[in-house]
C-alpha atoms as a PDB file:
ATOM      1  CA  UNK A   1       0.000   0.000   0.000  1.00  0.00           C
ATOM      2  CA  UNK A   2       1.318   3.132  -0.671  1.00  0.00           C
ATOM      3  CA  UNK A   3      -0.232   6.826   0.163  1.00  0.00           C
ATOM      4  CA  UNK A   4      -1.363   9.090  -2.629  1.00  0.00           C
ATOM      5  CA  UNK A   5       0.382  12.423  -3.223  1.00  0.00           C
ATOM      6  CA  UNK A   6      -1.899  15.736  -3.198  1.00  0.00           C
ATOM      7  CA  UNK A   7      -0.919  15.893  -7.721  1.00  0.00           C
ATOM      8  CA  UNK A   8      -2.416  12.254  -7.315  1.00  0.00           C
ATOM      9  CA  UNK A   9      -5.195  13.436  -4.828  1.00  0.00           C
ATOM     10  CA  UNK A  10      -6.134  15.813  -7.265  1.00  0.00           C
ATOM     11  CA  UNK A  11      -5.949  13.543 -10.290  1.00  0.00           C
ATOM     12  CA  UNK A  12      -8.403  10.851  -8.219  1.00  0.00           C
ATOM     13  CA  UNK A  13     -11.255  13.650  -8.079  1.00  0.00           C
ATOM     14  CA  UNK A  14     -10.736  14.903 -11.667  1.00  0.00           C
ATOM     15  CA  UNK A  15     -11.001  11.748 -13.137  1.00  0.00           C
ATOM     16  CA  UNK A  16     -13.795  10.545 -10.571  1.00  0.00           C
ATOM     17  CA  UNK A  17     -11.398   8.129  -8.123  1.00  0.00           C
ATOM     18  CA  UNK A  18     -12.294  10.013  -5.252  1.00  0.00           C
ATOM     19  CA  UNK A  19     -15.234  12.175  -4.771  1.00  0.00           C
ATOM     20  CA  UNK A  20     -14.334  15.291  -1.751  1.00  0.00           C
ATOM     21  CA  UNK A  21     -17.712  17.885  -2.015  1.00  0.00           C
ATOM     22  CA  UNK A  22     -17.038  20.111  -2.064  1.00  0.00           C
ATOM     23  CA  UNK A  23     -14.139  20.029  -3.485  1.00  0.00           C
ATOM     24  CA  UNK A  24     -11.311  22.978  -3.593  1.00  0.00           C
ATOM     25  CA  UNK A  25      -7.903  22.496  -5.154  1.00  0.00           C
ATOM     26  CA  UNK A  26      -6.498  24.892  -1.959  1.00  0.00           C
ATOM     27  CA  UNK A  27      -7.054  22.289  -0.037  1.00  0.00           C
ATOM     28  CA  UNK A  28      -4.851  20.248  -1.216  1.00  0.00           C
ATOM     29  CA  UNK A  29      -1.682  19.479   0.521  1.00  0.00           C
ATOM     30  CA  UNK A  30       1.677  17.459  -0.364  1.00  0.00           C
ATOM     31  CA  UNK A  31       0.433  13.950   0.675  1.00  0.00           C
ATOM     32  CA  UNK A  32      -3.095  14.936   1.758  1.00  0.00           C
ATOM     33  CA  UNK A  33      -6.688  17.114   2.060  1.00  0.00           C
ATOM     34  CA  UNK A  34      -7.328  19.418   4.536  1.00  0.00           C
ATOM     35  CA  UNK A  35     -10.955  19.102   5.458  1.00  0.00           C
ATOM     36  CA  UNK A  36     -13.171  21.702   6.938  1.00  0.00           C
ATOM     37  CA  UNK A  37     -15.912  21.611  10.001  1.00  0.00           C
ATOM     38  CA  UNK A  38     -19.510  21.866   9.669  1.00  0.00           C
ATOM     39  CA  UNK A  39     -21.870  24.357  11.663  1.00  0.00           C
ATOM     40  CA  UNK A  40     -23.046  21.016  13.706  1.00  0.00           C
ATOM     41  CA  UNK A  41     -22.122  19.618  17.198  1.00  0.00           C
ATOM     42  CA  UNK A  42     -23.369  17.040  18.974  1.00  0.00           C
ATOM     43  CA  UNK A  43     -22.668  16.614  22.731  1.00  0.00           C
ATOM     44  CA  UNK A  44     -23.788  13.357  24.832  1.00  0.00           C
ATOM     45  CA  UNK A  45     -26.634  14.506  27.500  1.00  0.00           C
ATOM     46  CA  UNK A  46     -25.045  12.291  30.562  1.00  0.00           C
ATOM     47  CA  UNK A  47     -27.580  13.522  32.836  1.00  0.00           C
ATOM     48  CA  UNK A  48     -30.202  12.244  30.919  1.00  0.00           C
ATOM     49  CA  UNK A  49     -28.963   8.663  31.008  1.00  0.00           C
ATOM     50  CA  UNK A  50     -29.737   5.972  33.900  1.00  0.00           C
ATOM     51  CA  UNK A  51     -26.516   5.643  36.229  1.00  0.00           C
ATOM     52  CA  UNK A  52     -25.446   9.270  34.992  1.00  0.00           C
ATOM     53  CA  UNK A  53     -22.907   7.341  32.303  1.00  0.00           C
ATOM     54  CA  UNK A  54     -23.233   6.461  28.998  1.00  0.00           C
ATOM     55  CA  UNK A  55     -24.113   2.695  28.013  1.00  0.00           C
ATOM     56  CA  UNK A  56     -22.735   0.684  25.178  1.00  0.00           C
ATOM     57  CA  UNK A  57     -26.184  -0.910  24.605  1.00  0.00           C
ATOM     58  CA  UNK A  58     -28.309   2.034  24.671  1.00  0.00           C
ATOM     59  CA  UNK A  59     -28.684   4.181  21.879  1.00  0.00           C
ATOM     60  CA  UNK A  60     -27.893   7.269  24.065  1.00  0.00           C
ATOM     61  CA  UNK A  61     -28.833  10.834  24.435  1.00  0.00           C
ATOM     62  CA  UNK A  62     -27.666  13.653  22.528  1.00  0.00           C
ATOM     63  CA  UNK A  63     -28.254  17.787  22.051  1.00  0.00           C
ATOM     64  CA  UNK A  64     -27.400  19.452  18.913  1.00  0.00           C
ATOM     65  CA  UNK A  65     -24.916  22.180  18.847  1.00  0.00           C
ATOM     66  CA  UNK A  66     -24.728  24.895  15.753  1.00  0.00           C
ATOM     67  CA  UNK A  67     -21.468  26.842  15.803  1.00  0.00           C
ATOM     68  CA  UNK A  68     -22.584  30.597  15.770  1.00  0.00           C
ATOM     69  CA  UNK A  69     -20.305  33.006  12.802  1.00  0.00           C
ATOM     70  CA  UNK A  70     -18.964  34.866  16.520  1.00  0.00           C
ATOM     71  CA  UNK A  71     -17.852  30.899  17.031  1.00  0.00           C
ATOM     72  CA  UNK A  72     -18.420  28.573  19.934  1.00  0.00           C
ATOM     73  CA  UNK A  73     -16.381  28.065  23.135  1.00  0.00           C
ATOM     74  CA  UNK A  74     -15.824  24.212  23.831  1.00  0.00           C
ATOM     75  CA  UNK A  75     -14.421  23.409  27.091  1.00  0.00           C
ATOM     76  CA  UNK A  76     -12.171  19.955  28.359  1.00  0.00           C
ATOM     77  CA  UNK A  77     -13.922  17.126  29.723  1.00  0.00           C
ATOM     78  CA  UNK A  78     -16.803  17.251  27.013  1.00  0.00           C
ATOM     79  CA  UNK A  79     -16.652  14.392  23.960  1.00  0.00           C
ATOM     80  CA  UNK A  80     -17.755  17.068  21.077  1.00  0.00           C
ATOM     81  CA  UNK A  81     -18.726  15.009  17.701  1.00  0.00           C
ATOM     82  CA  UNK A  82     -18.591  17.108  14.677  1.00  0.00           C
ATOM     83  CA  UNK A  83     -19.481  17.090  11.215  1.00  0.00           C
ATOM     84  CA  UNK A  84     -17.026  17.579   8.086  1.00  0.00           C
ATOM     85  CA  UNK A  85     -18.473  20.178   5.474  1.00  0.00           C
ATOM     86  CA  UNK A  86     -17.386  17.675   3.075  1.00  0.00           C
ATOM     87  CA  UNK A  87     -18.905  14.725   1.628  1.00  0.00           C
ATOM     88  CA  UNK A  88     -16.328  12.604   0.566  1.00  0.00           C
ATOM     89  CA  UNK A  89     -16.341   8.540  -2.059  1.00  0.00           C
ATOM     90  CA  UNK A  90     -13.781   6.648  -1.752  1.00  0.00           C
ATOM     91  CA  UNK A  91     -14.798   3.393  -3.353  1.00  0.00           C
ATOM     92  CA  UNK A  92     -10.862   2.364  -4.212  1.00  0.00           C
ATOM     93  CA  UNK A  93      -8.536   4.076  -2.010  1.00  0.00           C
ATOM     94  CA  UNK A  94      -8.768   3.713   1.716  1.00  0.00           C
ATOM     95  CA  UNK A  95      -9.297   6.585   3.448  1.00  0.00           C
ATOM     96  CA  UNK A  96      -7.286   8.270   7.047  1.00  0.00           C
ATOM     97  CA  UNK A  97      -8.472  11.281   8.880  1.00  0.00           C
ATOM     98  CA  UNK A  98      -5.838  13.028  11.158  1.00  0.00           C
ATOM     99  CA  UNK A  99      -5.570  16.264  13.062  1.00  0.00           C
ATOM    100  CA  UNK A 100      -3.309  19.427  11.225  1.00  0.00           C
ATOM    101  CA  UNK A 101      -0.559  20.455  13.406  1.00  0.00           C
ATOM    102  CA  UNK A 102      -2.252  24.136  13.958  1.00  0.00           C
ATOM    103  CA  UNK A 103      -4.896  22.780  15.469  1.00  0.00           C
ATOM    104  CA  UNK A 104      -3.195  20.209  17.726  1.00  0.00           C
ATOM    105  CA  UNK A 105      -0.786  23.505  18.622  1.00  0.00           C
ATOM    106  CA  UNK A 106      -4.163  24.428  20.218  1.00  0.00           C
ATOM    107  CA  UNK A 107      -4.839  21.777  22.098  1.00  0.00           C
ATOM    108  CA  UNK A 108      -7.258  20.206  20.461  1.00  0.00           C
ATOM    109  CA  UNK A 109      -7.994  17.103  19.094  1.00  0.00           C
ATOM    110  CA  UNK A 110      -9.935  15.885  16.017  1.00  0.00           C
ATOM    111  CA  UNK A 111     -10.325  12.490  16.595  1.00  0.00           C
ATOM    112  CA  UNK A 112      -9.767  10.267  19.613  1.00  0.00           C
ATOM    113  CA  UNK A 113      -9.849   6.786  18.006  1.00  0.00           C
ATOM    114  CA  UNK A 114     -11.672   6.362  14.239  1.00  0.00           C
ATOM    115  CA  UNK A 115      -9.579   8.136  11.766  1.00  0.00           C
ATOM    116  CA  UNK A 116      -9.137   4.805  10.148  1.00  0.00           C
ATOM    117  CA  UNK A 117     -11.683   4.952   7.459  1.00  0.00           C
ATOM    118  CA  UNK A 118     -12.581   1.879   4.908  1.00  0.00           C
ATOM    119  CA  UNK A 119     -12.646   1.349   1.179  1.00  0.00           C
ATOM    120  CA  UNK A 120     -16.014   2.341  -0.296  1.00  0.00           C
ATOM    121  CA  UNK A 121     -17.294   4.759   2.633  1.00  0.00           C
ATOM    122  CA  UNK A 122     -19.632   7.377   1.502  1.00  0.00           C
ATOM    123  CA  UNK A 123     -20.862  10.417   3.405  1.00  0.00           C
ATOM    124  CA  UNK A 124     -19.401  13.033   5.807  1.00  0.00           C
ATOM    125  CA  UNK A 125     -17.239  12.454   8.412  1.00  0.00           C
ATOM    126  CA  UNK A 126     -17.949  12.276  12.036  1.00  0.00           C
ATOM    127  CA  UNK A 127     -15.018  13.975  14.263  1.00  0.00           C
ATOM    128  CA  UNK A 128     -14.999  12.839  17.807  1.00  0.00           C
ATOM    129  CA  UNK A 129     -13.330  16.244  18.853  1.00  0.00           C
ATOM    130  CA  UNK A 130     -11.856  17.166  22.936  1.00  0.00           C
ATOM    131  CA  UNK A 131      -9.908  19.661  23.777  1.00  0.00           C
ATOM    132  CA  UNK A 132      -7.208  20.476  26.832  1.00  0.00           C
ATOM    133  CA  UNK A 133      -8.585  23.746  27.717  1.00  0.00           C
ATOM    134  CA  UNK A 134     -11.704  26.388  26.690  1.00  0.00           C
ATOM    135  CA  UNK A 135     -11.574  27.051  22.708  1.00  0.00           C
ATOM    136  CA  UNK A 136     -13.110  29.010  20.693  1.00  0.00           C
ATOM    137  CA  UNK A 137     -13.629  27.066  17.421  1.00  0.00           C
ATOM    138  CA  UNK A 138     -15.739  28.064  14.198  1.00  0.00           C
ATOM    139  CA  UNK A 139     -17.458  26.615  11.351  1.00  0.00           C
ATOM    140  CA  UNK A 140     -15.639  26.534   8.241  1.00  0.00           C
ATOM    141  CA  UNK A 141     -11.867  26.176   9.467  1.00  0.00           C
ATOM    142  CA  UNK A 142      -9.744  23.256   8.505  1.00  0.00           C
ATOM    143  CA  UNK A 143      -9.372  21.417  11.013  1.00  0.00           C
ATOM    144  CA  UNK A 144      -8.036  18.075   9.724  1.00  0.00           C
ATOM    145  CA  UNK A 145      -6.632  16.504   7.152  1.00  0.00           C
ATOM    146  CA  UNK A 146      -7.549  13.479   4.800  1.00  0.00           C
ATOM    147  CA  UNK A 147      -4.979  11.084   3.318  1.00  0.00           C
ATOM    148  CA  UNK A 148      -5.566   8.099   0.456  1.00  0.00           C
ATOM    149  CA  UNK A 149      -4.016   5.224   0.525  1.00  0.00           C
ATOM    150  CA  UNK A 150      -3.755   2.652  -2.718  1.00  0.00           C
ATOM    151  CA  UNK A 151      -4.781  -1.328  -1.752  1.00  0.00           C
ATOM    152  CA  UNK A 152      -3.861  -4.714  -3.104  1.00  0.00           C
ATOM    153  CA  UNK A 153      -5.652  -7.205  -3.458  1.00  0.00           C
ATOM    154  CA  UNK A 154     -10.068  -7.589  -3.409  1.00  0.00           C
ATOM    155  CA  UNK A 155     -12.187  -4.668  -2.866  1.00  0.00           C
ATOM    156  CA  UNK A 156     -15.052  -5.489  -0.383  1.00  0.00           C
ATOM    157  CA  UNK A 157     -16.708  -1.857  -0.104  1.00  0.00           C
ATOM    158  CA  UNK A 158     -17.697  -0.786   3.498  1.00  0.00           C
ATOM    159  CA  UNK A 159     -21.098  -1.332   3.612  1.00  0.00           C
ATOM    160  CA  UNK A 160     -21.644  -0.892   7.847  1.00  0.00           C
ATOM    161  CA  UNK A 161     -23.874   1.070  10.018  1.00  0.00           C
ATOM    162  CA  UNK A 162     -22.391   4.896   8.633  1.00  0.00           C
ATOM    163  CA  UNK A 163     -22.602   4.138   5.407  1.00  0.00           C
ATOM    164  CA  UNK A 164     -23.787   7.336   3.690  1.00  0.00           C
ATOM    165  CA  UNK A 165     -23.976   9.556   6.990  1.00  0.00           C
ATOM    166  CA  UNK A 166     -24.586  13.167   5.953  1.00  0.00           C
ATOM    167  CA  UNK A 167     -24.263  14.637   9.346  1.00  0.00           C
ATOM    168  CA  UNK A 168     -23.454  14.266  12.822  1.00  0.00           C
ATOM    169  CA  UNK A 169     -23.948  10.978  14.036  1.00  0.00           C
ATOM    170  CA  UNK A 170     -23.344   9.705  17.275  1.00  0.00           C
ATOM    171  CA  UNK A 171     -22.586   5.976  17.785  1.00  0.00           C
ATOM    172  CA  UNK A 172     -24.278   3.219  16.550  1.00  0.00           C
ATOM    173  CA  UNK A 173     -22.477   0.589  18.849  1.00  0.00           C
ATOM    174  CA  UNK A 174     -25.976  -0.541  20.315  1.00  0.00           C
ATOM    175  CA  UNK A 175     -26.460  -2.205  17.070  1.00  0.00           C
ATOM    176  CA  UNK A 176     -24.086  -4.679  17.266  1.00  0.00           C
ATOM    177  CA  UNK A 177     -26.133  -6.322  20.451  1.00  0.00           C
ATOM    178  CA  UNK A 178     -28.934  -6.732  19.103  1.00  0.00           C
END
C-alpha cells in the first residue's frame, strides 16, 4: 500500500477516483486534504442517562450544537462530535483522517480513536473532537486533514452502520447487540 500524493489526490477527483464535495484544489496538501468543520455539534446529555454514564447498549442521548459566525467556546472534559463540510467517495482508495498540526498547537484534538476509514465509505465524516482547555472554534476552518491510501488485493466496499452519513452521528455501537 502506498499513500497518494496531493498531484495524485487531485488527479483521483478529476477523473472521478475520489469524490471530496465540495471540493477545492487549496485544499490540497503534499500527501493529503485538509478538510473543513460543519456548523453542527453534537454533545452526549449524561444527565439524561440511567446511572449518569453512557451505556454501550443504549442508543444514548444527545443535544445538537450549531457553531454561531462569533464561534463557539468548547471546554475539556466534554466528547464534542462534529461534522465535516465535506462529503467525501472513496470506493478504491482507503481513506485516514488526522488532526493538522495548527490545530493540535491548540490543544485540540480531532479524533480520539476512528480516523481509520474503509474502502467504499460514503458520506461526511464524524469527528470525535476534545480539547485540553476552553476554545473558541468556528465553522468553516480546517481542522483536519484526509490522506488516500492505494490497496492490493479484493475490494469489499464498506457497507456498515455509517454508510452514507450526511451529518453528525453519534454511535451506533448498540447495534451490534442486538
Amino acid at each position: 500500500m502506498s499513500i497518494l500524493t496531493g498531484a495524485a489526490i487531485h488527479d483521483c477527483v478529476v477523473t472521478g477516483q475520489i469524490t471530496i464535495n465540495p471540493y477545492n484544489v487549496k485544499q490540497v496538501n503534499p500527501n493529503s486534504y485538509n478538510l473543513k468543520l460543519g456548523k453542527k455539534l453534537l454533545i452526549y446529555r449524561v444527565d439524561r442517562m440511567p446511572d449518569a454514564a453512557l451505556d454501550m447498549r443504549a442508543e444514548n442521548f444527545t443535544e445538537e450544537l450549531e457553531i454561531p459566525e462569533e464561534g463557539l467556546v468548547l471546554y475539556p472534559n466534554i466528547l464534542y462530535l462534529g461534522e465535516t463540510e465535506e462529503y467525501t467517495d472513496t470506493p478504491h482508495h482507503v481513506p485516514h483522517i488526522e488532526g493538522r498540526s495548527s490545530v493540535g498547537r491548540l490543544g485540540m484534538q480531532v479524533h480520539v480513536t476512528a480516523g481509520f476509514g474503509d474502502v467504499g465509505f460514503k458520506g461526511k465524516w464524524t469527528l470525535e473532537i476534545t480539547v485540553v482547555h476552553p476554545l473558541r472554534v468556528y465553522a468553516g476552518v480546517e481542522v483536519c486533514q484526509i490522506a488516500f491510501q492505494t490497496v492490493w488485493g479484493t475490494i469489499n466496499r464498506y457497507q456498515g452502520k455509517y454508510l452514507n452519513q450526511e451529518g453528525v452521528v453519534a454511535s451506533h455501537l448498540f447495534k451490534d447487540f442486538k
